[in-house]
Every structure is written in structure tokens, then in C-alpha cells.
Protein backbone atom coordinates (compact mmCIF):
# COMPACT_ATOMS: atom_id res chain seq x y z
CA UNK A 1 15.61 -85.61 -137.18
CA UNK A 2 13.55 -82.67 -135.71
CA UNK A 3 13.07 -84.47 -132.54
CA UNK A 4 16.73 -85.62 -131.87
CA UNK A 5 17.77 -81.75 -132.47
CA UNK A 6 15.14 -80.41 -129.69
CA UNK A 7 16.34 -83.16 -127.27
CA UNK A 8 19.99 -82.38 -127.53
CA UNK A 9 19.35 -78.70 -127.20
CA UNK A 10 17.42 -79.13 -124.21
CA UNK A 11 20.02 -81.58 -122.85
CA UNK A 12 23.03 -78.55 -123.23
CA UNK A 13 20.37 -76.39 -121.40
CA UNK A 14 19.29 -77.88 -118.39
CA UNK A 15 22.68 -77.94 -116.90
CA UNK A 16 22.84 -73.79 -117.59
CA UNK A 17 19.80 -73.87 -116.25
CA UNK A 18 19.77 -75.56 -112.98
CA UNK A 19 21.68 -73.15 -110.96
CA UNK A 20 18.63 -71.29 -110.24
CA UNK A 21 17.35 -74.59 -107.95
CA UNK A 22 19.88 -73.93 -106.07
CA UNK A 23 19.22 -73.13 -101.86
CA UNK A 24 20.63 -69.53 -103.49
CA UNK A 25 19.16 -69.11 -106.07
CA UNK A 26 16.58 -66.67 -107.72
CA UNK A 27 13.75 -69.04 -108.25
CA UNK A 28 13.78 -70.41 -104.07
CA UNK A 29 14.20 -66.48 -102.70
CA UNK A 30 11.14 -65.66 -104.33
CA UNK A 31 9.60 -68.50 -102.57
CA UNK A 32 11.16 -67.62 -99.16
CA UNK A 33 9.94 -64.07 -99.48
CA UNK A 34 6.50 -65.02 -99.54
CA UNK A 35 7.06 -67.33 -97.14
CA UNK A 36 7.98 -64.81 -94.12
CA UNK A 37 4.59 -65.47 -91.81
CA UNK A 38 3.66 -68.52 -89.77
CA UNK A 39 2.09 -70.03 -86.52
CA UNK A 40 4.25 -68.71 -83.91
CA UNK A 41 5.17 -71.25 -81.20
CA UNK A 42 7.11 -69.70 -78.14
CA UNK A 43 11.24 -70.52 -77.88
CA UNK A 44 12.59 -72.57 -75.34
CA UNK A 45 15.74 -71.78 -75.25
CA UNK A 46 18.64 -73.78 -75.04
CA UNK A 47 16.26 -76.53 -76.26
CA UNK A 48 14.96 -75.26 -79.51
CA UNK A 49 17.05 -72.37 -80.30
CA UNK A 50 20.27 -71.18 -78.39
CA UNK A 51 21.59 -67.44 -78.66
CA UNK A 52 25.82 -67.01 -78.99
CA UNK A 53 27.45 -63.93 -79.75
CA UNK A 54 31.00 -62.62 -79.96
CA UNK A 55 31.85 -59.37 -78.35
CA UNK A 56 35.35 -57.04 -78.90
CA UNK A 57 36.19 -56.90 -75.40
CA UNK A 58 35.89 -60.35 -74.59
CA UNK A 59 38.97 -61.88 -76.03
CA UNK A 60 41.33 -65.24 -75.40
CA UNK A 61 44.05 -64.02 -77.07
CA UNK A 62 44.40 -60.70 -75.64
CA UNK A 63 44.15 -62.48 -72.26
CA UNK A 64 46.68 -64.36 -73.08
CA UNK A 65 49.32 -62.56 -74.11
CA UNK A 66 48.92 -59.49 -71.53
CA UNK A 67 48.94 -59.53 -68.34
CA UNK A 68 49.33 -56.82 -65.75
CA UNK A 69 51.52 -58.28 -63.91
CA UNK A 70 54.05 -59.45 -66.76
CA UNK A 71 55.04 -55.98 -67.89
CA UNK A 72 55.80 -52.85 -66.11
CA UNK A 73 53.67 -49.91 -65.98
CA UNK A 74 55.32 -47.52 -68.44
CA UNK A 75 54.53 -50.25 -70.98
CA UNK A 76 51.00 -48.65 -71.06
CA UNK A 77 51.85 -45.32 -71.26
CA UNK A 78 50.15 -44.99 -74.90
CA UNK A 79 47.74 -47.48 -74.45
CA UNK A 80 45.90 -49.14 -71.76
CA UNK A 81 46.06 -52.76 -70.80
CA UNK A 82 44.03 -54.91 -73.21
CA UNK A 83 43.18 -56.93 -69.77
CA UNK A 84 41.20 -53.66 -68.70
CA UNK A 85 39.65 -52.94 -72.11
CA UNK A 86 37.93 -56.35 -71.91
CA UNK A 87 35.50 -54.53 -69.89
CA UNK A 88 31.57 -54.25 -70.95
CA UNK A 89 31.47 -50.62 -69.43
CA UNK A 90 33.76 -48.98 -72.11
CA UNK A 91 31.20 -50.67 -74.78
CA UNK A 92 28.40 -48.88 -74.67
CA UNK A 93 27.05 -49.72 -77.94
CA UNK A 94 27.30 -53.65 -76.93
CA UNK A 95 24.21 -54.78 -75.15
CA UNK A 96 24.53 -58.45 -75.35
CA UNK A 97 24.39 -60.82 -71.68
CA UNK A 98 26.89 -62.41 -70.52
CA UNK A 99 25.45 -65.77 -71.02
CA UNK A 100 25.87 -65.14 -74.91
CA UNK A 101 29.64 -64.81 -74.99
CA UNK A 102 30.85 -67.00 -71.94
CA UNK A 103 29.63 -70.20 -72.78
CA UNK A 104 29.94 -70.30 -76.19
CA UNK A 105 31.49 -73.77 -75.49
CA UNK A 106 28.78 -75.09 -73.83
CA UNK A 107 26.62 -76.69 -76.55
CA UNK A 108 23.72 -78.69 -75.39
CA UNK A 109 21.76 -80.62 -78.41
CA UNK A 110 18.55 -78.90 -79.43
CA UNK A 111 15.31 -80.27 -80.58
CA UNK A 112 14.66 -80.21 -84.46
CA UNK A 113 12.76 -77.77 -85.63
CA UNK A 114 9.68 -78.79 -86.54
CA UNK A 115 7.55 -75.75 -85.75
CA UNK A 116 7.70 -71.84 -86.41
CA UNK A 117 9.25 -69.33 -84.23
CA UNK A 118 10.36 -65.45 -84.27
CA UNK A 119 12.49 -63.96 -81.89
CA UNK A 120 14.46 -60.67 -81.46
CA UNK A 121 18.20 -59.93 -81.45
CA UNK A 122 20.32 -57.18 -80.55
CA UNK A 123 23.56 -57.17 -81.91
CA UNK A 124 26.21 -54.50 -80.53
CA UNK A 125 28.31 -52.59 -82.60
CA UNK A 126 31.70 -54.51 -83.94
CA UNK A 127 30.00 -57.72 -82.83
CA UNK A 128 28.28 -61.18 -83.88
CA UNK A 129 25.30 -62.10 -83.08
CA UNK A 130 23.74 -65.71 -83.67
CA UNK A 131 21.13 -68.12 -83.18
CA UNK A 132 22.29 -71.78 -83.43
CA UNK A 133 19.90 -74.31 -84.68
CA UNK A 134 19.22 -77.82 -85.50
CA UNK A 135 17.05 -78.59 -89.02
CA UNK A 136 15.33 -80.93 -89.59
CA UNK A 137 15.86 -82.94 -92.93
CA UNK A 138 12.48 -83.45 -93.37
CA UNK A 139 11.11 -80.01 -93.34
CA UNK A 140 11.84 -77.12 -95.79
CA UNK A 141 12.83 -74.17 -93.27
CA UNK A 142 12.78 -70.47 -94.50
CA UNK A 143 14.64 -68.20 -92.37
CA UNK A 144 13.93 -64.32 -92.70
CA UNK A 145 15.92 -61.30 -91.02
CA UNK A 146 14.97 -58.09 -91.13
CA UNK A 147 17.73 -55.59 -89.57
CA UNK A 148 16.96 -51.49 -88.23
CA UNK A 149 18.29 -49.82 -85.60
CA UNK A 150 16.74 -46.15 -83.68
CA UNK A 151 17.83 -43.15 -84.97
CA UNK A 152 16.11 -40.39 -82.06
CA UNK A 153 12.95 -42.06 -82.20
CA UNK A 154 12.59 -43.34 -85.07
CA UNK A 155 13.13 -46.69 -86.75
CA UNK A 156 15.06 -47.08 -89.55
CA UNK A 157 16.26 -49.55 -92.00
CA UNK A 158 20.12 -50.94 -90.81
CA UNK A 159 23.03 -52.72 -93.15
CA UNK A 160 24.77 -55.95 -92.21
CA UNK A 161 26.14 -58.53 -92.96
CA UNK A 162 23.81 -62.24 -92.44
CA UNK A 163 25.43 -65.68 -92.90
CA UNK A 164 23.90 -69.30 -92.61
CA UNK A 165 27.16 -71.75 -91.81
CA UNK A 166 27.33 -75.15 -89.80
CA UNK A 167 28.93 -75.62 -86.82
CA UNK A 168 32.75 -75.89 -88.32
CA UNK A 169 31.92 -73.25 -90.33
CA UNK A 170 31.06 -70.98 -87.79
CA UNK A 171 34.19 -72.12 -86.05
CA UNK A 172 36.51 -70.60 -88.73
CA UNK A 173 34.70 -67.64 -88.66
CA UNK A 174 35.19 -66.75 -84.63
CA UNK A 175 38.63 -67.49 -84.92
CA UNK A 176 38.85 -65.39 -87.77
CA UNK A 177 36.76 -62.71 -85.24
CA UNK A 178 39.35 -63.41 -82.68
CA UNK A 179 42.51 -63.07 -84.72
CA UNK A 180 40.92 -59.78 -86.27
CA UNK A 181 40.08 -58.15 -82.71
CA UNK A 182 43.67 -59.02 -81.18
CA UNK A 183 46.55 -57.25 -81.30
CA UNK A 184 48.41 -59.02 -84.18
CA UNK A 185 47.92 -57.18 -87.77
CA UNK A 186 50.19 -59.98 -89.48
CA UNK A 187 46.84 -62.13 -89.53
CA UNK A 188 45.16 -59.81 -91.46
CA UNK A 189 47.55 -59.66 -94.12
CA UNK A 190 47.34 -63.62 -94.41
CA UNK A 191 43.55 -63.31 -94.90
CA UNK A 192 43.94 -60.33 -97.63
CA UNK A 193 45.85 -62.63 -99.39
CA UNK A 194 43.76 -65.59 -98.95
CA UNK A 195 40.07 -64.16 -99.42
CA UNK A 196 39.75 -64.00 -103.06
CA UNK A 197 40.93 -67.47 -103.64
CA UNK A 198 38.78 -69.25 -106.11
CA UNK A 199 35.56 -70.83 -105.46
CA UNK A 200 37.44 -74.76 -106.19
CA UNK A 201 40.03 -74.04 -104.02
CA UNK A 202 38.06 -72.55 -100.83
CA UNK A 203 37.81 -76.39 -98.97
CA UNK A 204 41.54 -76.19 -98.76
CA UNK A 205 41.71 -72.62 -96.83
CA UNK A 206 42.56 -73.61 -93.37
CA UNK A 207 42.73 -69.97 -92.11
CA UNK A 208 39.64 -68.26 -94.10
CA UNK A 209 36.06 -69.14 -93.49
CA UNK A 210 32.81 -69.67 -95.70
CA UNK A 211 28.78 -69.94 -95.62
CA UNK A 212 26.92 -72.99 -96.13
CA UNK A 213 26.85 -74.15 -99.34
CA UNK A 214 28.99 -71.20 -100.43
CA UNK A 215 25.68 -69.10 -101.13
CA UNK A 216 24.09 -68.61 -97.93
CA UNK A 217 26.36 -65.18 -97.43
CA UNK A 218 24.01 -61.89 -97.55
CA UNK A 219 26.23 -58.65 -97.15
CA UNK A 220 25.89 -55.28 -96.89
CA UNK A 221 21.65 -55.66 -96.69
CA UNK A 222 18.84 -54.78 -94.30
CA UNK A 223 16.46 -57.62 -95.33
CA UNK A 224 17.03 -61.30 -96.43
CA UNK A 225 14.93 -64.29 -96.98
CA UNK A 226 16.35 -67.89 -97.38
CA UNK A 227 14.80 -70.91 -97.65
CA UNK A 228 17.14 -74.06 -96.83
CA UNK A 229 16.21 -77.97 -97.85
CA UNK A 230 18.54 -80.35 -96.90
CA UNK A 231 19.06 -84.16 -98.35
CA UNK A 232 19.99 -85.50 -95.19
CA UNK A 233 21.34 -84.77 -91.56
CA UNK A 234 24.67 -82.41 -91.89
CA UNK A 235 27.17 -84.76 -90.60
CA UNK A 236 31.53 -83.51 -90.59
CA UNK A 237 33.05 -86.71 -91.73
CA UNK A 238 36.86 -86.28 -90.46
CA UNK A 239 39.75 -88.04 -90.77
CA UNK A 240 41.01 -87.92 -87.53
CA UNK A 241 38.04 -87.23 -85.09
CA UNK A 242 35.20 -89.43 -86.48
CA UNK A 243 31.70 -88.11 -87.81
CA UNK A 244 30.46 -84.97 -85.92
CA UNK A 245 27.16 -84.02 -85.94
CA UNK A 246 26.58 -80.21 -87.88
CA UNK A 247 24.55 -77.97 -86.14
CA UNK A 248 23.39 -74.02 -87.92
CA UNK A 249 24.04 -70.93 -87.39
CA UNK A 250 22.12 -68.04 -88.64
CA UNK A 251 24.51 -65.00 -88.07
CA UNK A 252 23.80 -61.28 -87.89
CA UNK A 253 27.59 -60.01 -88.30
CA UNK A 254 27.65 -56.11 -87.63
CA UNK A 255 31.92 -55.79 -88.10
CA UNK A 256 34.41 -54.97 -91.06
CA UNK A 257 34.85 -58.94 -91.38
CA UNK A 258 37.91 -60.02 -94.46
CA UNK A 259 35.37 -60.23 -97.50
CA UNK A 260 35.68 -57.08 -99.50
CA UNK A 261 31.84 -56.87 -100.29
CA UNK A 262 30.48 -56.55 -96.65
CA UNK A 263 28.74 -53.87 -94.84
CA UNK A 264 31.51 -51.78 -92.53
CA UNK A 265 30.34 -51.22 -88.53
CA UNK A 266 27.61 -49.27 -88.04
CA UNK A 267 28.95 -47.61 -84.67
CA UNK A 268 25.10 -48.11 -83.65
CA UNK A 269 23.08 -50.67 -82.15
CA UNK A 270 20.89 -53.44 -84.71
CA UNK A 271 17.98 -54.91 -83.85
CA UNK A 272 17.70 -58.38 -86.22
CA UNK A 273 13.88 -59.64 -86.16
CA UNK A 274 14.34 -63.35 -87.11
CA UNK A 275 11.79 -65.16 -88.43
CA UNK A 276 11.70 -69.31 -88.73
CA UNK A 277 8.88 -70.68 -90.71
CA UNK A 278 9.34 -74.61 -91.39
CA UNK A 279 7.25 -76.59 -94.19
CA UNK A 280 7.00 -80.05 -94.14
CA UNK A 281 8.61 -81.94 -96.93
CA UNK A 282 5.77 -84.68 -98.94
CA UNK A 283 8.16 -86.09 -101.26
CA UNK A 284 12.28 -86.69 -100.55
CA UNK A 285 13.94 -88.15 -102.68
CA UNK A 286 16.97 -90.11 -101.31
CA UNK A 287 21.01 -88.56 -101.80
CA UNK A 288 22.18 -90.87 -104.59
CA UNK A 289 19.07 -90.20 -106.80
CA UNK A 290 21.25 -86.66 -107.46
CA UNK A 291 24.29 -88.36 -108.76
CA UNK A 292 22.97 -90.55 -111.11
CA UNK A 293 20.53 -88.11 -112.46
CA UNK A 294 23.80 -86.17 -113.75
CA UNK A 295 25.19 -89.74 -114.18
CA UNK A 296 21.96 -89.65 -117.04
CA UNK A 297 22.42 -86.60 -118.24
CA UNK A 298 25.95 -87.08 -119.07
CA UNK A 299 25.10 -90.20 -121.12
CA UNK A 300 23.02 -88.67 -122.71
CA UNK A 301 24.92 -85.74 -123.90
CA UNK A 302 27.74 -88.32 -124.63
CA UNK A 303 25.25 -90.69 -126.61
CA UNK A 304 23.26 -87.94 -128.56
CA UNK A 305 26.02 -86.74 -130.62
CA UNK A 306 26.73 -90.32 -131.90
CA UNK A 307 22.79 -90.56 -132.93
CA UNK A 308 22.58 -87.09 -134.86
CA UNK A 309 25.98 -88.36 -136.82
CA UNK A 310 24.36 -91.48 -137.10
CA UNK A 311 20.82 -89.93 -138.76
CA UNK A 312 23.04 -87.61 -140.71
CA UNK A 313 25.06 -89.90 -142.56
CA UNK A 314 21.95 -92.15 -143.52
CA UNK A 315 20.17 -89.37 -144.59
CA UNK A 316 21.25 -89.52 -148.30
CA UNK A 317 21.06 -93.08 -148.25
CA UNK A 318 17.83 -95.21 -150.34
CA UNK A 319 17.70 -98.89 -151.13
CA UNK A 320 17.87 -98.95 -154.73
CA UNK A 321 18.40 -96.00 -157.00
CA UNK A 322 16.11 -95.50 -160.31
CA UNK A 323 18.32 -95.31 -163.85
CA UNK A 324 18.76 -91.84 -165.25
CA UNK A 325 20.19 -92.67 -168.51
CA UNK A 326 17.24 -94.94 -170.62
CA UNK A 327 17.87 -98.39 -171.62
CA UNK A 328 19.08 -99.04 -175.27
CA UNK A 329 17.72 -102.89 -175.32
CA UNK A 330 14.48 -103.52 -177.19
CA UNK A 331 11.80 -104.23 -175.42
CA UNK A 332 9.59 -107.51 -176.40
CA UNK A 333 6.82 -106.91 -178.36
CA UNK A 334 3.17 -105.89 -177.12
CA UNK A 335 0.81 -108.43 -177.26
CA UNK A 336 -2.76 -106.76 -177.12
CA UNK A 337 -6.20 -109.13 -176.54
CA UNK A 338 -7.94 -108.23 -179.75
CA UNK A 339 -4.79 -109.01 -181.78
CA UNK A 340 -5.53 -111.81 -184.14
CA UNK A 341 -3.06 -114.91 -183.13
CA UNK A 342 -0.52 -115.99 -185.36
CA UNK A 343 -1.06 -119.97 -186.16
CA UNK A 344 1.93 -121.84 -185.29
CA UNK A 345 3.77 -123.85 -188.29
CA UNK A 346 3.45 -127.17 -188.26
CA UNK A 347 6.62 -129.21 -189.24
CA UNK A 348 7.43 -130.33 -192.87
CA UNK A 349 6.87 -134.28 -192.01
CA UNK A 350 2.45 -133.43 -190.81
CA UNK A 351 2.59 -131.24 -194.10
CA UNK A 352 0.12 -133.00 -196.72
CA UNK A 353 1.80 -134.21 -199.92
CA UNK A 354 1.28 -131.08 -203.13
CA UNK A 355 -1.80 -132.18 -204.87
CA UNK A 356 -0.89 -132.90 -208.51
């Protein structure tokens, strides 16, 4: 009875339990964070890793919609074109190439990574920056970033924002970028609305965005450590378009994006040192192992209350009872081995005749 209590308390805990496995979870950040250090290899880029980022002044929909030569001059008598804003020069604070932000498109497939690398990142102010990469399923790969920026000449800790997504992932978010940076507000009042929408209900927001996994999303911090296992190749089943092939993103995001919890822009410069240590995997156990492990542990939570009813109503039970109230028959007499024997009578017709 003992036994059957401990395993159906251990069967309500492990599911309360079993968040912290999770690729966010308490018990696989302290891993990552010791983690941090490995045998650099040098990046080839474009082949191993690839660097993106989105700037404010380069914009398709401001392009779009104004042109100099559409509307007349005193148009811009408050404010300049948005075709000359989308200038570098009146960014100071945005060092990032060219090559970074005009061929975002472009998206060559890149090696798996299979070895460690660190690399450095500047990310301007208002701006994305982001290192796409492909995982490998077989190797456990923690990703640290550690953000600061110069204050004189000094270095100092800096706040962000840092995202892991997939490739459609990071496609929401850049239009959600664009939309923000044009010069339409009425978007941002759909994504007010939209960005508290519960956790069940975020695979059916077309115009909002989220992180991989929905826990890979690190805001308003200077220093983060994740550490990312996956079951299998990310592959986008869709309905229409076939199966598309998931690259990541790991994304430094230094703007005043539509959650309510991240960091605001920095109106400075952040340096992100990125560090990619990968571990190879000994044991992997295959997708469907995961469902019918809960498939178990649903069984049993369905079957144990059944056997603890079962043990409880037999309980009282015994095969025979004894009788409490004493018998009123008499009981045969006691015959004892030094008790004399009674002769047995013999019948009148053996008797001899009476002597006379």
C-alpha cells in the first residue's frame, strides 16, 4: 500500500517537474554557463556562419511609398524626404557594411556546425544584428553573448535584447522591424493589441513574431548563455509551399521592438562577443520515443487511481472471520490415555443363563 502511494505521488510530480529540462530552463543555463570556452576554429564566412543585420535607414517600404519625384517640394517642408534619410551618413551610431543589410535575400546553405567558433559583432543603435546558422542535430551547441559598449575609454557592461528564432521566425520579426521603422503608426497599434496574446494562441498570430521554442527570448540583459539540443533537422512543413529547410538565427536586437519587457535603444554603439561551443551528442534518442513516454505516463496516472481503490476496498477484507459470541453446543467428551475403558455390553442372547 506504501509503495503504490510513493509511485502515484511521484507520477503527479514529474510532469511539474520537467519544465526545468527544458532548452530554457534553469537546470540547462547552468550547464551553458559553464560551458562558455572551447577550441576556437576560424569562421568562414558565408560557409559556416553568415552575418545579416537590419538598419533604420535602409527601408522597402519607405522606398516605396516616397519618391522625390511623386510629390512636390513644399511636401517636405517639415520633414525631409524619407528617400534622403535612407542615407548611412546621418547614422552615425550605425557601423554595420553594406554587405549585412543588402543581401539579406541572398542565402547560401552553410556547413553544420560541428566545431567551435567566436566572433565579434557590432550592432548600431536602433538596429539588428545577427548571425545565421545551421545546427547540427547531432551536437549539443551552447551559444553565449556577452554585450558592452565604450563609454570614453572605458568598457562597460550594455543592455539588449538577444533572441534565438529559425528562419520563418526571423522573417516575422524583420517585417515587424520594417513596419515599425516606416511611416505608418496604424501597425503599431495592431501589434499592441496583439502582443500579449496567450502563449496557446501565439501559432495563429500572423502579424506578431516569436523565439524558438517560445523560450529562447533574453531581454533587457548584458550576458546570456543558452544551450540548444535539437531531436532532429528543423524542417517548416507548409501547406502550400512544401517542406523548407529551418536555418538559426542568433539575434542581438538593440531597438524598442513590440514586447513590453525589452531593453529600449541605447543611442550608443554594442559590441556582442558571441561565443559557439558545440558538444557532441553519445546517445539520441529518436522523436517518437517523447510521445509515448507521456503516452506512459498518462496510463499510468489513469491506471494508478483504479489500483489504490482497488487495495483500498480489499483492505478490510479476510477469508473467514473467527466467532465472537461462544458456542452453546456441548462439546463431546474428553477421552484421556490413562482413563480406564469402559467394557462394551454384550447382548442379552451371549448372556449366560442365572445360576440357580
Amino acid at each position: 500500500m506504501r509503495l503504490v502511494t510513493i509511485l502515484v505521488t511521484m507520477l503527479v510530480l514529474i510532469p511539474l517537474t520537467s519544465s526545468g529540462f527544458t532548452g530554457g530552463g534553469i537546470i540547462s543555463n547552468a550547464q551553458a554557463a559553464s560551458a562558455c570556452s572551447g577550441d576556437w576554429q576560424p569562421v568562414v564566412w558565408n560557409e559556416t556562419i553568415q552575418r545579416v543585420a537590419e538598419v533604420p535607414f535602409q527601408n522597402s517600404y519607405n522606398d516605396y511609398y516616397y519618391e522625390d519625384d511623386y510629390y512636390e517640394d513644399d511636401y517636405y517642408d517639415d520633414e525631409p524626404p524619407a528617400s534622403d534619410n535612407n542615407n548611412q551618413d546621418n547614422y552615425p551610431l550605425s557601423p554595420e557594411q553594406p554587405y549585412m543589410y543588402e543581401n539579406n535575400w541572398k542565402k547560401d546553405a552553410l556547413t553544420p556546425l560541428t566545431e567551435d567558433y567566436s566572433t565579434f559583432m557590432k550592432i548600431g543603435n536602433d538596429s539588428v544584428g545577427a548571425l545565421r546558422l545551421n545546427l547540427s542535430s547531432n551536437h549539443r551547441t551552447t551559444i553565449c553573448v556577452t554585450l558592452t559598449h565604450m563609454i570614453d575609454d572605458d568598457i562597460v557592461p550594455a543592455f539588449g535584447d538577444v533572441y534565438l528564432m529559425t528562419t520563418s521566425q526571423y522573417g516575422s520579426y524583420t517585417e515587424s522591424y520594417s513596419r515599425s521603422h516606416s511611416n505608418y503608426d496604424w501597425w503599431e497599434d495592431i501589434e499592441d493589441t496583439l502582443k500579449n496574446i496567450d502563449p496557446e494562441w501565439r501559432s495563429f498570430d500572423v502579424l506578431g513574431w516569436r523565439t524558438f521554442r517560445d523560450a529562447h527570448e533574453y531581454e533587457n540583459v548584458d550576458e546570456v548563455a543558452m544551450s540548444v539540443s535539437l531531436d532532429a533537422p528543423e524542417i517548416y512543413h507548409s501547406l502550400f509551399g512544401g517542406d523548407n529547410w529551418e536555418d538559426f538565427y542568433v539575434v542581438v536586437d538593440t531597438w524598442d521592438n513590440s514586447h513590453d519587457s525589452d531593453a529600449d535603444a541605447p543611442n550608443k554603439i554594442v559590441n556582442a562577443d558571441v561565443s559557439i561551443v558545440t558538444t557532441l551528442r553519445s546517445f539520441i534518442l529518436p522523436p517518437w520515443t517523447v510521445s509515448i513516454a507521456f503516452l506512459g505516463i498518462v496510463g499510468c496516472m489513469m491506471i494508478a487511481p483504479i489500483i489504490v481503490n482497488r487495495k483500498y476496498m480489499g483492505a478490510g477484507l479476510a477469508p473467514k472471520q473467527e466467532e465472537l459470541v461462544p458456542s452453546l453446543e456441548i462439546p463431546p467428551p474428553t477421552v484421556y490415555e490413562n482413563q480406564p475403558k469402559a467394557i462394551p455390553s454384550m447382548p442379552e442372547q451371549l448372556l449366560p443363563p442365572p445360576s440357580q
